[in-house]
N, C-alpha and C. Protein backbone atom coordinates (compact mmCIF):
# COMPACT_ATOMS: atom_id res chain seq x y z
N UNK A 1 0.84 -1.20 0.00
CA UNK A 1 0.00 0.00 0.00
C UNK A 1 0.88 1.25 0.00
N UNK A 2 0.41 2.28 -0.69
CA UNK A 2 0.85 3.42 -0.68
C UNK A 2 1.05 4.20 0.45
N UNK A 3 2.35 4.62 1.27
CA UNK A 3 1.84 5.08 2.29
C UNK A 3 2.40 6.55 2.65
N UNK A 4 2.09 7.47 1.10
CA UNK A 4 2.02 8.69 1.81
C UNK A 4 0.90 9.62 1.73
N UNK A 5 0.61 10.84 1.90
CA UNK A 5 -0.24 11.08 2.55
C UNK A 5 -2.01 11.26 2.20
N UNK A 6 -2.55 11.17 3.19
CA UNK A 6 -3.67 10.87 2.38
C UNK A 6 -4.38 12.24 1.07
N UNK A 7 -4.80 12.13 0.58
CA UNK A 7 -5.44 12.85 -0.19
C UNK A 7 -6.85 13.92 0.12
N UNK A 8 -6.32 15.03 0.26
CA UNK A 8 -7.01 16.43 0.32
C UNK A 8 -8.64 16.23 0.82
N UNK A 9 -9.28 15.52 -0.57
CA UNK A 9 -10.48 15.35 -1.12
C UNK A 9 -11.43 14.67 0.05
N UNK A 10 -11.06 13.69 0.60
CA UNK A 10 -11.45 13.15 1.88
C UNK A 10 -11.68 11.44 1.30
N UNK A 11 -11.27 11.30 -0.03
CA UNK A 11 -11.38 9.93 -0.11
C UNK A 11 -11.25 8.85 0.55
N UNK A 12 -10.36 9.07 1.57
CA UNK A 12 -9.34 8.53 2.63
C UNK A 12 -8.08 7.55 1.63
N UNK A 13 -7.96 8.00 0.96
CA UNK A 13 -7.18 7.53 -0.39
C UNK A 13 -6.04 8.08 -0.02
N UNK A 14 -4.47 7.28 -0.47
CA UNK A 14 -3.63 8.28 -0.50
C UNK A 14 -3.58 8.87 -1.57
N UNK A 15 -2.78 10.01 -1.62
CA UNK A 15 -3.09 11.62 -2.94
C UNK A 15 -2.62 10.78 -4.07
N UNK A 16 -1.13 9.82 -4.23
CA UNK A 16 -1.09 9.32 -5.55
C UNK A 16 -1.89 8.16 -6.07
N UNK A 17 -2.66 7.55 -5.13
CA UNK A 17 -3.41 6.77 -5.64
C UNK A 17 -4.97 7.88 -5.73
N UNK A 18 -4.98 8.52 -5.85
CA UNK A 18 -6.48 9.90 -5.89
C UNK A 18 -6.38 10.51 -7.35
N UNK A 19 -6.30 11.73 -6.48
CA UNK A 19 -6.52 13.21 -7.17
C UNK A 19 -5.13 13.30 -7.42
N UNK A 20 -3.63 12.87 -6.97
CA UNK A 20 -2.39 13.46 -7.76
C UNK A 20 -2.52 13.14 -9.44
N UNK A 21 -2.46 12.03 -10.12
CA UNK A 21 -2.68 11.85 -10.79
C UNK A 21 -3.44 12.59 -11.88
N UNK A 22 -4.65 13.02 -11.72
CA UNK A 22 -5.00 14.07 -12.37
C UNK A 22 -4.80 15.63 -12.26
N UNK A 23 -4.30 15.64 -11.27
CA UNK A 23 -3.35 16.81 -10.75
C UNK A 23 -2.27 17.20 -11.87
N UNK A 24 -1.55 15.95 -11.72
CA UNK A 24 0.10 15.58 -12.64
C UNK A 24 -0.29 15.57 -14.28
N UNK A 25 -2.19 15.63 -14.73
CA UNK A 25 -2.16 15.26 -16.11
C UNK A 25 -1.54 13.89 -16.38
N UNK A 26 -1.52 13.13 -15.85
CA UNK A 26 -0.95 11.66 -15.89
C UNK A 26 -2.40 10.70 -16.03
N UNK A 27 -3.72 11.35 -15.92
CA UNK A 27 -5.00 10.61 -16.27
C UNK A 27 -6.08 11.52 -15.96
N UNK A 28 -6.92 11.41 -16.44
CA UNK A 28 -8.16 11.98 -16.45
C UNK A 28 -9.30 11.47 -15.44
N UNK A 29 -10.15 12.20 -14.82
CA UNK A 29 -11.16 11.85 -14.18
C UNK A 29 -12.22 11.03 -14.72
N UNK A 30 -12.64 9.77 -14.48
CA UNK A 30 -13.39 9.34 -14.79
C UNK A 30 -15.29 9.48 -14.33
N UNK A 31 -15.09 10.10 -13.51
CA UNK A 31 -16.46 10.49 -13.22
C UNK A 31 -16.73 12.31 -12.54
N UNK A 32 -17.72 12.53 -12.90
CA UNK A 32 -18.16 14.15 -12.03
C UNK A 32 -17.36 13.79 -10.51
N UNK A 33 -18.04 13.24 -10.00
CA UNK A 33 -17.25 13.28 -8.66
C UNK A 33 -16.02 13.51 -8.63
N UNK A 34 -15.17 12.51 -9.35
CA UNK A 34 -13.82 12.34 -9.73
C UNK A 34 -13.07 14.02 -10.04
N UNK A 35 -13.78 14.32 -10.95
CA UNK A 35 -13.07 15.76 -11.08
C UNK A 35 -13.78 16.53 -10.09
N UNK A 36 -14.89 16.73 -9.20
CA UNK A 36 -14.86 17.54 -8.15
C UNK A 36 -14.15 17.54 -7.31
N UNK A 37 -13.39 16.06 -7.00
CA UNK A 37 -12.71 15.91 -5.65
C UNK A 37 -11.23 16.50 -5.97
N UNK A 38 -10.95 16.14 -7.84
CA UNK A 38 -9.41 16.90 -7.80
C UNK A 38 -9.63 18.40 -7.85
N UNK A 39 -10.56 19.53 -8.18
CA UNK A 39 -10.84 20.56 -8.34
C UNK A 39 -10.86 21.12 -6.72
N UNK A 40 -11.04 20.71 -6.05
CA UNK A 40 -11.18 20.75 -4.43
C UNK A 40 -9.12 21.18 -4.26
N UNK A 41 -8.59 19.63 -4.49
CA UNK A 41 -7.59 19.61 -4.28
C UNK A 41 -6.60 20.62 -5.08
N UNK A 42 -7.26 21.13 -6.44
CA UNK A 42 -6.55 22.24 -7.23
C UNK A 42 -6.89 23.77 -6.44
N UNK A 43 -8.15 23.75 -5.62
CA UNK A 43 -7.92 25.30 -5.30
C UNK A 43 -7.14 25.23 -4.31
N UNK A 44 -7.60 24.02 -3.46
CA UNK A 44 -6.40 24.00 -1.78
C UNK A 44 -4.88 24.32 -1.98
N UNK A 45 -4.42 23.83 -3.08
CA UNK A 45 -2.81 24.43 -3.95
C UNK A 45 -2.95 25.16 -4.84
N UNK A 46 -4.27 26.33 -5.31
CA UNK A 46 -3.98 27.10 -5.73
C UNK A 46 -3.55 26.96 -7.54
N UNK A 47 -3.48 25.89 -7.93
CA UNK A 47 -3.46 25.18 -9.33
C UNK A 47 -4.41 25.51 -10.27
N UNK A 48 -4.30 27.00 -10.54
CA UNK A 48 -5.06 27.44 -11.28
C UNK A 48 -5.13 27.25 -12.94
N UNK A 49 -3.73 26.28 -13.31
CA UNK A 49 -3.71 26.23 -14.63
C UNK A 49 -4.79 24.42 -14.87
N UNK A 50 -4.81 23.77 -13.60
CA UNK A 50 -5.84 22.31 -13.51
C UNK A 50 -7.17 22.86 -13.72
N UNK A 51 -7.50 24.25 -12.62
CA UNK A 51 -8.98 24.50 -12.62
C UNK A 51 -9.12 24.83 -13.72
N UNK A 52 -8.39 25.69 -14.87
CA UNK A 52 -8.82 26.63 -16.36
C UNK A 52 -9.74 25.47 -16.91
N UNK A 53 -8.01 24.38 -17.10
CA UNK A 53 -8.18 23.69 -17.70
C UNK A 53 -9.21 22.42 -17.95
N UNK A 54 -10.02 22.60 -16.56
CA UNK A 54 -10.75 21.36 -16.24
C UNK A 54 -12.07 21.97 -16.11
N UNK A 55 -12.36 23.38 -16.64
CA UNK A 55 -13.65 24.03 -17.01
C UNK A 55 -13.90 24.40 -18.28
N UNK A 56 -15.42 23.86 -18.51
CA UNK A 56 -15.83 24.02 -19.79
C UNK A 56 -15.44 25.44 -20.59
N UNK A 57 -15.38 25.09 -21.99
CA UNK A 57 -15.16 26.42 -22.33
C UNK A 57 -16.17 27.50 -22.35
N UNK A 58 -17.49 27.11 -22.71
CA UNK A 58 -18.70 28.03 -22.59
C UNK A 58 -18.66 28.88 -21.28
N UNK A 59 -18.12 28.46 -19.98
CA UNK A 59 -18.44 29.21 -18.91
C UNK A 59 -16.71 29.64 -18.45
N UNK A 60 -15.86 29.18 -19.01
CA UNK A 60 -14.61 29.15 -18.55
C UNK A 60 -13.90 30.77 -18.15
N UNK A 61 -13.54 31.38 -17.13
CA UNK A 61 -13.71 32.83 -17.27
C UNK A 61 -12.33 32.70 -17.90
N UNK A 62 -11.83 33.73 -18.15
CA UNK A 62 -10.85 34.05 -18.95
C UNK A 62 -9.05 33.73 -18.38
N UNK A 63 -9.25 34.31 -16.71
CA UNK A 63 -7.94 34.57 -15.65
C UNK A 63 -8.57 33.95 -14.52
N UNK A 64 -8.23 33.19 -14.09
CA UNK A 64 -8.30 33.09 -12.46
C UNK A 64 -7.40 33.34 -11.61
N UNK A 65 -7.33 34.37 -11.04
CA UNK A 65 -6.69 35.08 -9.31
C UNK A 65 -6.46 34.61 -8.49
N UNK A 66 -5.84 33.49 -7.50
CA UNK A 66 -6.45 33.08 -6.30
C UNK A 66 -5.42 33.30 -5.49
N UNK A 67 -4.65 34.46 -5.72
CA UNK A 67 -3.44 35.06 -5.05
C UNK A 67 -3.69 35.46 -4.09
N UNK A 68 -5.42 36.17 -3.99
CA UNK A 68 -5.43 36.80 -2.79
C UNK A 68 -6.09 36.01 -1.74
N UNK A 69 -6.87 35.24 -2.30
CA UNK A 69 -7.93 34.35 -1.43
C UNK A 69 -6.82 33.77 -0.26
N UNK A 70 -7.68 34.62 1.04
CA UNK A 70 -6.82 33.85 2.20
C UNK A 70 -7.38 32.46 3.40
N UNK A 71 -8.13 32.09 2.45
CA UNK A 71 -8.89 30.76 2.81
C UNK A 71 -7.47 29.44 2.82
N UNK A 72 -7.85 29.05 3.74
CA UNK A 72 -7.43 27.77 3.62
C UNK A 72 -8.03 26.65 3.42
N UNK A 73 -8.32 26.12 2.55
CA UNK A 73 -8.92 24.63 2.13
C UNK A 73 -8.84 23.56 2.90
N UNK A 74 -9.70 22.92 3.81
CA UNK A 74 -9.29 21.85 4.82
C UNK A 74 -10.02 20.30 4.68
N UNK A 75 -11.19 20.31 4.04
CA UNK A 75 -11.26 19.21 3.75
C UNK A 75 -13.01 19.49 2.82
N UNK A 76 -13.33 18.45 2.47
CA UNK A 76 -14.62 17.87 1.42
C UNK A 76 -15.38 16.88 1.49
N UNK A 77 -16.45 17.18 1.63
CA UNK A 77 -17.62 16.41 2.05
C UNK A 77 -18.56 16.41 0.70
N UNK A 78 -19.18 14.87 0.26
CA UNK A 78 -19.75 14.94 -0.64
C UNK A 78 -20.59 14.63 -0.60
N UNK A 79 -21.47 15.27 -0.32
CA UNK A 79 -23.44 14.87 -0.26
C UNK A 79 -24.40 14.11 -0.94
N UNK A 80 -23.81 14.27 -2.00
CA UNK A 80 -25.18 13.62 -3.20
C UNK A 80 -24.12 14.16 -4.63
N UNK A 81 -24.40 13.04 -5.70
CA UNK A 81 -24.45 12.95 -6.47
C UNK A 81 -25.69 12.53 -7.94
N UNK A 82 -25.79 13.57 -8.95
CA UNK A 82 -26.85 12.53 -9.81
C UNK A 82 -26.12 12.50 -11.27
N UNK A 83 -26.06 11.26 -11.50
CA UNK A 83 -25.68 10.85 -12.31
C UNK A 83 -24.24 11.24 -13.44
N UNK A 84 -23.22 11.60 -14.06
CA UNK A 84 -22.03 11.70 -13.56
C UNK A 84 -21.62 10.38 -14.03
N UNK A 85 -21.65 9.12 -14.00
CA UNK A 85 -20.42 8.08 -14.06
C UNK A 85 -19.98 8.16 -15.52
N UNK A 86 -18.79 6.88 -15.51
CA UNK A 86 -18.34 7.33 -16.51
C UNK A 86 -19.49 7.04 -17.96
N UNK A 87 -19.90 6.33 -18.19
CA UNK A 87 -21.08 6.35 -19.33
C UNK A 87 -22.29 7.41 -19.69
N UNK A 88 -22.21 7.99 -18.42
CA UNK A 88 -22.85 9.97 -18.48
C UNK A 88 -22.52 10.98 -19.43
N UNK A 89 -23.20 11.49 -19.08
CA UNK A 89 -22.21 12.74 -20.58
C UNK A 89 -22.83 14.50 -19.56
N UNK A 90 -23.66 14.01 -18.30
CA UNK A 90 -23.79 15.48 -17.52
C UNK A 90 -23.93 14.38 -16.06
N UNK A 91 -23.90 15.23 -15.24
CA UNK A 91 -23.19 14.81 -13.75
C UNK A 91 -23.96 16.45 -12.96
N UNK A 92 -24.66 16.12 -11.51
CA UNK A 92 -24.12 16.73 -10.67
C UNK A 92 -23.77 16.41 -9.49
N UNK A 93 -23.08 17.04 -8.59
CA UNK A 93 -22.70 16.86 -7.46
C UNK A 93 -22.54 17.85 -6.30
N UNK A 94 -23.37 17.40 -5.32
CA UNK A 94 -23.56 18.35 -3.85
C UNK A 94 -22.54 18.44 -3.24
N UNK A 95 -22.12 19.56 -2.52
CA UNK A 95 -20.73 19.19 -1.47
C UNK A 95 -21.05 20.30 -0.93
N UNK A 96 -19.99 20.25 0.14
CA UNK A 96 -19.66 21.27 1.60
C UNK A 96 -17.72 21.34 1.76
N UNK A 97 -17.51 22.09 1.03
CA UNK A 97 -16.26 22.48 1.31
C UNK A 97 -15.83 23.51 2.31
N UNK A 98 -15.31 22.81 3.32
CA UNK A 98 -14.78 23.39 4.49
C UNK A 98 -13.59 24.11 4.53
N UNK A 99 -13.43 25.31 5.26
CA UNK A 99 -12.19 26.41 4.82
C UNK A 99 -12.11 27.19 6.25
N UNK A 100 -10.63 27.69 6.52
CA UNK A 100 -10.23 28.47 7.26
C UNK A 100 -9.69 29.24 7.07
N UNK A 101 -10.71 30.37 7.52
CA UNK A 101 -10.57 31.90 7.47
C UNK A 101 -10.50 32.75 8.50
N UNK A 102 -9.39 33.86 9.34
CA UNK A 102 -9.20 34.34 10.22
C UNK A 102 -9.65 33.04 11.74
N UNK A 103 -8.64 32.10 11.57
CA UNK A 103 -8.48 31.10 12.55
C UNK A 103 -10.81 30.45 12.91
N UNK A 104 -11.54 30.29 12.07
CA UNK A 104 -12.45 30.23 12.16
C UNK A 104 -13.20 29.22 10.96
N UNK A 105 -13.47 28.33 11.20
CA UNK A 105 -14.44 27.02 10.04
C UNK A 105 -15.03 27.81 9.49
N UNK A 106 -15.29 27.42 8.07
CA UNK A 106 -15.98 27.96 7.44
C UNK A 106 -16.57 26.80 6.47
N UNK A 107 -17.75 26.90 6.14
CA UNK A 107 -17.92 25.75 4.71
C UNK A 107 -18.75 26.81 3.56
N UNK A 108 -18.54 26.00 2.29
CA UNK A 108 -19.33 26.45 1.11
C UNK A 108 -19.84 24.90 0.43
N UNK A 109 -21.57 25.15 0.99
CA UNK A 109 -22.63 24.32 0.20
C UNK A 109 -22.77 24.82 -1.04
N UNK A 110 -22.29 23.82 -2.23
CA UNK A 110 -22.97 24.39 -3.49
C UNK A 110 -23.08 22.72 -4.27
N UNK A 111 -23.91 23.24 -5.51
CA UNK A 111 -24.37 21.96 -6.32
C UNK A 111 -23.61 22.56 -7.69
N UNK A 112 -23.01 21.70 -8.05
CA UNK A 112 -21.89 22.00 -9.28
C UNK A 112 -22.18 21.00 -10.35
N UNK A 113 -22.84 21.39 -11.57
CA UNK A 113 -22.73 20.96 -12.68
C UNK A 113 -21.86 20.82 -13.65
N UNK A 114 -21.75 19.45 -13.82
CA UNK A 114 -20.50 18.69 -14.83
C UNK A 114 -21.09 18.38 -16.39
N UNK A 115 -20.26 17.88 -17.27
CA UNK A 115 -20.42 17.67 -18.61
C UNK A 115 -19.04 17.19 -19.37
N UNK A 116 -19.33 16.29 -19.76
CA UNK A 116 -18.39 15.87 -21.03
C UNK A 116 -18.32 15.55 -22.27
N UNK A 117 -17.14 16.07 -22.53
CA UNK A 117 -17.22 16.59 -23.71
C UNK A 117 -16.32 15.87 -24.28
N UNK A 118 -16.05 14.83 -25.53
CA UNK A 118 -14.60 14.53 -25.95
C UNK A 118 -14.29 13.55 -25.10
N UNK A 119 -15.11 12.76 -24.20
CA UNK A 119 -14.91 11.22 -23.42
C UNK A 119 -13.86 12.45 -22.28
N UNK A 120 -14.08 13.89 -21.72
CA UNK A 120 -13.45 14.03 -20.37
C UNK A 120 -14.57 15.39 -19.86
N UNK A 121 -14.35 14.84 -18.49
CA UNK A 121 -15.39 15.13 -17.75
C UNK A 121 -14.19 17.32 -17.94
N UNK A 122 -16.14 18.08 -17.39
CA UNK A 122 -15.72 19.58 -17.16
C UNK A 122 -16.40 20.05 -16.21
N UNK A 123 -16.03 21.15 -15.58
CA UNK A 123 -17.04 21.65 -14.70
C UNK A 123 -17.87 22.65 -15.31
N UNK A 124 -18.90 22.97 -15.63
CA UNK A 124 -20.04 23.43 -15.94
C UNK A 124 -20.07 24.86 -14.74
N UNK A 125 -20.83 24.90 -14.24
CA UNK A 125 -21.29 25.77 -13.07
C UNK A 125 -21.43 25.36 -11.97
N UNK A 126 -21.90 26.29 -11.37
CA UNK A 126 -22.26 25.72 -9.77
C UNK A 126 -23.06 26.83 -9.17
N UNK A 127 -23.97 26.18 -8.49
CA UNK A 127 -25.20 27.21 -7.85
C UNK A 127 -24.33 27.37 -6.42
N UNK A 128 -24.25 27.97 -5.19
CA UNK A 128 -24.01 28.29 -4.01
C UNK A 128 -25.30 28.12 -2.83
N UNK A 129 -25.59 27.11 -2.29
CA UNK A 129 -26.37 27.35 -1.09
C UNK A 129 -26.32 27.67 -0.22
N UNK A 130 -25.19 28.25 0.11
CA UNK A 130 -24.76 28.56 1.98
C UNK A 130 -22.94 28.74 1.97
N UNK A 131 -22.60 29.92 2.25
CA UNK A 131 -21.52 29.71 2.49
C UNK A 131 -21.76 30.63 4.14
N UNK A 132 -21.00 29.81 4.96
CA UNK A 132 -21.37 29.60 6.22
C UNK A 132 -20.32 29.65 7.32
N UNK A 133 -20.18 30.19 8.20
CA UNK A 133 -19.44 30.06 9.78
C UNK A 133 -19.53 28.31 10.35
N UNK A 134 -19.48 27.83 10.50
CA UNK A 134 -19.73 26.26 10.97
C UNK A 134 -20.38 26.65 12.17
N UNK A 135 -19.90 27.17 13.08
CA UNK A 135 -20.49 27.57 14.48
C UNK A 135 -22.44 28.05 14.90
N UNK A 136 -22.65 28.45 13.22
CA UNK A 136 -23.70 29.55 13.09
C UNK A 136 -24.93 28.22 12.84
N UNK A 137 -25.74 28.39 13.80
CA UNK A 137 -26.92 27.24 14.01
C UNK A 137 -28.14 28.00 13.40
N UNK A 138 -28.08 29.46 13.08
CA UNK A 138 -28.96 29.79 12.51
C UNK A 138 -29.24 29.18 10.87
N UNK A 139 -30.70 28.81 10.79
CA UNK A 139 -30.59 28.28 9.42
C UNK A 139 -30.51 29.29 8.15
N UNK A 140 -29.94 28.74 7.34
CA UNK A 140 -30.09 29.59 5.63
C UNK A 140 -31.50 30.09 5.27
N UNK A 141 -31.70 31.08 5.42
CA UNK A 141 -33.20 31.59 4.81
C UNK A 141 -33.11 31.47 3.34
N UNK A 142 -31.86 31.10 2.38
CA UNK A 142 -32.38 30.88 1.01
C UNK A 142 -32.26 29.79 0.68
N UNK A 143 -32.06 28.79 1.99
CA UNK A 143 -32.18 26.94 1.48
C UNK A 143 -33.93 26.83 1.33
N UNK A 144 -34.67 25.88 0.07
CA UNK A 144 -35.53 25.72 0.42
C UNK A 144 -36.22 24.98 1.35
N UNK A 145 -38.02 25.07 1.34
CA UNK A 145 -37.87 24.31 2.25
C UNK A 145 -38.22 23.04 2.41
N UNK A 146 -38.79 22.19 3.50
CA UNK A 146 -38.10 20.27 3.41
C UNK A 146 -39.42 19.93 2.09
N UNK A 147 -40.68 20.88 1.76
CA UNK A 147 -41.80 20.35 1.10
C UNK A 147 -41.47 21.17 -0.54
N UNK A 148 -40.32 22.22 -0.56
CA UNK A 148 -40.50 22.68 -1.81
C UNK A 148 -39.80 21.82 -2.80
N UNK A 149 -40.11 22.14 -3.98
CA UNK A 149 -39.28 21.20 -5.09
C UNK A 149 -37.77 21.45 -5.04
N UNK A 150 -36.80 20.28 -4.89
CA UNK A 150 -35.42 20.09 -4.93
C UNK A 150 -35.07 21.08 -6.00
N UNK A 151 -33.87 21.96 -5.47
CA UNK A 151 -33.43 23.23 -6.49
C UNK A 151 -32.15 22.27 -7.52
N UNK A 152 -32.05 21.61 -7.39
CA UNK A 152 -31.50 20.38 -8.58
C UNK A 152 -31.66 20.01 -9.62
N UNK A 153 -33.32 20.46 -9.71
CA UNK A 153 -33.96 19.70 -10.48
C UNK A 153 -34.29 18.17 -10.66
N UNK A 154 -34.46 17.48 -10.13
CA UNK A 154 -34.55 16.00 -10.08
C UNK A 154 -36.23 15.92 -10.19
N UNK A 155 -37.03 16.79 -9.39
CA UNK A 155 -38.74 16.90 -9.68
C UNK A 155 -39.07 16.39 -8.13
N UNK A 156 -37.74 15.99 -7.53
CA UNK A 156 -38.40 15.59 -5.83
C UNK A 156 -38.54 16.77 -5.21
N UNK A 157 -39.08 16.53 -4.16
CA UNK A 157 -39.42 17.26 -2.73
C UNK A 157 -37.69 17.42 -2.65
N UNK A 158 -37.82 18.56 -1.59
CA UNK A 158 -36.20 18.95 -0.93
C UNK A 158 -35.74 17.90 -0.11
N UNK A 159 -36.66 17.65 0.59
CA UNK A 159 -36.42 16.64 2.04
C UNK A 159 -36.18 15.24 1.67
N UNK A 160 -36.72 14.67 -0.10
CA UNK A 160 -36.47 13.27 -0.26
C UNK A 160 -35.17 13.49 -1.04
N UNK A 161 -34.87 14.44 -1.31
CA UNK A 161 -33.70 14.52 -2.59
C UNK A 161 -32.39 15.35 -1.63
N UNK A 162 -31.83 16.76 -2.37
CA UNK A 162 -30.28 17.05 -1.21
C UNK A 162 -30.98 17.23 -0.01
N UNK A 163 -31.97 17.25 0.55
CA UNK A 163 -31.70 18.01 1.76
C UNK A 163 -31.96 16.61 2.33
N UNK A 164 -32.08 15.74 2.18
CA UNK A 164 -32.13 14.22 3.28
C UNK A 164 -30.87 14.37 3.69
């Protein structure tokens, strides 16, 4: 077994058996997930030529900055996924990326839409549900709620679909 360190993403994987690999351009992601978890691991190092490169071109912004961002990237939680594997050709995927900012947790809930194009997965967009204090028990007034229709689109209720 591989035994150095584990990998960013929270796979409990170590990084060269993970996300280095597509990190290194040495292989491609085989599923939405797959490239969310190395895209995680590209902002935590700041690898802004992985993120360009691993976003669609329709939405792709032009420069990405992340010189100033004084977040620290600490780990990734993956909520839900719909559909995404490799025989997919669109993917999304829920997460909570956790960050430290002025010695204080922080997470960002968002649902990020994938697509592939050319047999390799891209990131599409991503909606934002909550970017959040961890500490803060007050709820999101713009999450819906457990009876409205899933903002996903799937056609479920909130409460049977992300918000279970």
């Amino acid at each position: 077994m591989n035994t150095d360190l584990l990998c960013l993403c929270g796979s409990t994987k170590p990084r060269n058996d993970c996300c280095g690999p597509y990190l290194d351009g040495t292989e491609k992601p085989k599923t939405a997930e797959a490239l969310m978890r190395s895209r995680f691991c590209a902002f935590a190092a700041e690898n802004v030529d992985y993120l360009l490169n691993s976003w669609d071109l329709k939405t792709r912004p032009k420069t990405l900055d992340l010189s100033k961002d004084q977040s620290q990237w600490q780990r990734l939680e993956i909520l839900n996924t719909k559909k995404g594997s490799s025989k997919d050709k669109k993917g999304l995927v829920e997460f909570k990326a956790y960050f430290l900012l002025d010695n204080k947790e922080h997470y960002m809930h968002e649902i990020s839409r994938f697509q592939k194009t050319a047999n390799s997965w891209f990131y599409l967009d991503g909606s934002a549900k909550a970017i959040s204090h961890t500490e803060t028990k007050k709820q999101d007034t713009n999450a819906p709620s457990k009876n409205s229709p899933c903002p996903c689109g799937s056609g479920k209720k909130y409460k049977r679909c992300c918000g279970a």
